[in-house]
Protein backbone atom coordinates (compact mmCIF):
# COMPACT_ATOMS: atom_id res chain seq x y z
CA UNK A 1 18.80 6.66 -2.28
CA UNK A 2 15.14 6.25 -2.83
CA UNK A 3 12.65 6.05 0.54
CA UNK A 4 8.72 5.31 0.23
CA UNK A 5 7.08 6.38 3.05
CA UNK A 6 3.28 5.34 4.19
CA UNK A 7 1.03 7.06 6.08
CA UNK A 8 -2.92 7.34 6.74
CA UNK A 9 -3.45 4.38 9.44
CA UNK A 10 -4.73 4.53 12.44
CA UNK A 11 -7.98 3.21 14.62
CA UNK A 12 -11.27 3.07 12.45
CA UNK A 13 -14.55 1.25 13.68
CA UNK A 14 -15.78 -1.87 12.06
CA UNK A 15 -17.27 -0.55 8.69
CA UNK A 16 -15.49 2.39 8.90
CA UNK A 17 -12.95 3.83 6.12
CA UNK A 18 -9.38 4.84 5.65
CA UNK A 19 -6.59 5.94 3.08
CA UNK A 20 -3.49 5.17 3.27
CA UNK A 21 -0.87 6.86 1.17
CA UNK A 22 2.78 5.79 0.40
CA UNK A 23 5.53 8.72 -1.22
CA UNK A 24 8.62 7.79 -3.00
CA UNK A 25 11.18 10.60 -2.68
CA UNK A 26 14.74 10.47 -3.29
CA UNK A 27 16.96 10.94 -6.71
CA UNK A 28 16.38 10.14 -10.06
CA UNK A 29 14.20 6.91 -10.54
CA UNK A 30 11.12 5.26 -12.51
CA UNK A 31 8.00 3.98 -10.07
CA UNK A 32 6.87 0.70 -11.78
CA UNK A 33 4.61 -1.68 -10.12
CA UNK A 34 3.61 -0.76 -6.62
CA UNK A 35 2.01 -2.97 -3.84
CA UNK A 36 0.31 -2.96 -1.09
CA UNK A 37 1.36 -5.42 1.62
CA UNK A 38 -0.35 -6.16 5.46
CA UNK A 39 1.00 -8.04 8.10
CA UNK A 40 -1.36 -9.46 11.10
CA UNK A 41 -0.10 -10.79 14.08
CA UNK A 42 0.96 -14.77 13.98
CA UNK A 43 0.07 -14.48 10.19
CA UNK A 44 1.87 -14.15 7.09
CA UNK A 45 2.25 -11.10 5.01
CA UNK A 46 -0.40 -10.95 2.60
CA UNK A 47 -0.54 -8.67 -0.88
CA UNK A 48 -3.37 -6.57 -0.91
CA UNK A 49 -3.19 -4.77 -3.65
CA UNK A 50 -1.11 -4.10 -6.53
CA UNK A 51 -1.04 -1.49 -9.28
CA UNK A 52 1.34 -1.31 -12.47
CA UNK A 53 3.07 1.63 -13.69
CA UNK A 54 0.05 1.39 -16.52
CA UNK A 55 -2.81 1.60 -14.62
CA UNK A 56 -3.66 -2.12 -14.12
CA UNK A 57 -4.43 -3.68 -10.65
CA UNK A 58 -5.57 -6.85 -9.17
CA UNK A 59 -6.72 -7.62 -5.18
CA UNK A 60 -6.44 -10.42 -2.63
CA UNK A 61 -9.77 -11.79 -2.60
CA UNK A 62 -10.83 -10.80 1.17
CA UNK A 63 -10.25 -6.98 0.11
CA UNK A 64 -12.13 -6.88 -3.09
CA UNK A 65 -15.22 -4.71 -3.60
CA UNK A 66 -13.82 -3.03 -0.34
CA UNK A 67 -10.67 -1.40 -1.47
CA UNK A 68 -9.28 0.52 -4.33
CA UNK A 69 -5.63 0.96 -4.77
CA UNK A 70 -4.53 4.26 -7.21
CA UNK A 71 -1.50 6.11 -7.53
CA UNK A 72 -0.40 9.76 -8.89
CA UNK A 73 2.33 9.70 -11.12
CA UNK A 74 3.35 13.50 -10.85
CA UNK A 75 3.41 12.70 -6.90
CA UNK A 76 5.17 9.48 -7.25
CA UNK A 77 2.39 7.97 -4.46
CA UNK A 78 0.63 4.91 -4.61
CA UNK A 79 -3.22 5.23 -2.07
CA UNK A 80 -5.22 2.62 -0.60
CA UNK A 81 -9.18 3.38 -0.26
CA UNK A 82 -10.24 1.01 2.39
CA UNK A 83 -13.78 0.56 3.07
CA UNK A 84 -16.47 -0.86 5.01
CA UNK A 85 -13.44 -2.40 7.31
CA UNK A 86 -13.33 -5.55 9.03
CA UNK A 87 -11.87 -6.28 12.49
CA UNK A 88 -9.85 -8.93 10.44
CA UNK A 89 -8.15 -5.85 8.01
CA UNK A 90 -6.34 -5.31 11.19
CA UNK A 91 -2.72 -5.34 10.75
CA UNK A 92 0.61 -3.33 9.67
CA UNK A 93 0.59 -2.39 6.08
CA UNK A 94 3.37 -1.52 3.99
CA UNK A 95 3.77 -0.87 0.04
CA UNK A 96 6.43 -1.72 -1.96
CA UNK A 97 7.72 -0.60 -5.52
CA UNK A 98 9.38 -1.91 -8.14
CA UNK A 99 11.93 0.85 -8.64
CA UNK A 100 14.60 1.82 -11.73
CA UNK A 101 17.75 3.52 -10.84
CA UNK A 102 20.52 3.70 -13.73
CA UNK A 103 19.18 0.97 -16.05
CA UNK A 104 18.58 -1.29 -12.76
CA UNK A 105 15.89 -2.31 -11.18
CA UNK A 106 15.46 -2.64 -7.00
CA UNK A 107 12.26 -3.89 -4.78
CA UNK A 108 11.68 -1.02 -1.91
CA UNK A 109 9.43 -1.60 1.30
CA UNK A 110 8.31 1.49 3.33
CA UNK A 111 8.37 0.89 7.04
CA UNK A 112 4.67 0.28 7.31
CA UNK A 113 1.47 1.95 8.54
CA UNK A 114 -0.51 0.27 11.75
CA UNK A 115 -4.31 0.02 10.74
CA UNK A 116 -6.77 -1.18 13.61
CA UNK A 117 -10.17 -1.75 13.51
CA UNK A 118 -12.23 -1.97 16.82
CA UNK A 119 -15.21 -0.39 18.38
């Protein structure tokens, strides 16, 4: 069984930064493509970010300039380098992978990291 697991969130002021990380742990598998993912109240879920097991990412338009998305192989994480933040970045965020397990290949969500910004 493979878990990701996010953390970093938490109450920032407008302009402010945060990073978010998100670990996948469990038994033998291959991290390919991994997303990030936010979720605002009475909105839909929205990708972020999105990184491929190469290197190569692409951003939602409101995010870009203002976030980086990265990820460390050897650590099997995925970050998310979020700056000069916006009262409208508020919401849950959760990654996702693209994960192989015996010649297969499964979508995994983490359980999601709240992110508020307020002063």
């Amino acid at each position: 069984q493979v878990q990701l697991v996010e953390s970093g969130g938490g109450l920032v002021q407008p302009g402010g930064s945060l990073r978010l990380s998100c670990a996948a742990s469990g038994s033998t598998f291959s991290l390919n493509t991994m997303r990030w993912y936010r979720q605002a109240p009475r909105k839909q879920r929205e990708l972020v970010a999105a990184i491929t097991s190469g290197g190569s990412t692409n951003y939602a338009d409101s995010v870009k300039g203002r976030f980086t998305i990265s990820r460390d192989n050897a650590k099997n994480t995925v970050y998310l380098e979020m700056n000069s933040l916006k009262p409208e970045d508020t919401a849950v965020y959760l990654c996702n992978a693209d994960i192989g397990i015996a010649g297969y290949m499964y979508l995994y969500w983490g359980q999601g990291t709240q992110v508020t910004v307020s002063s």
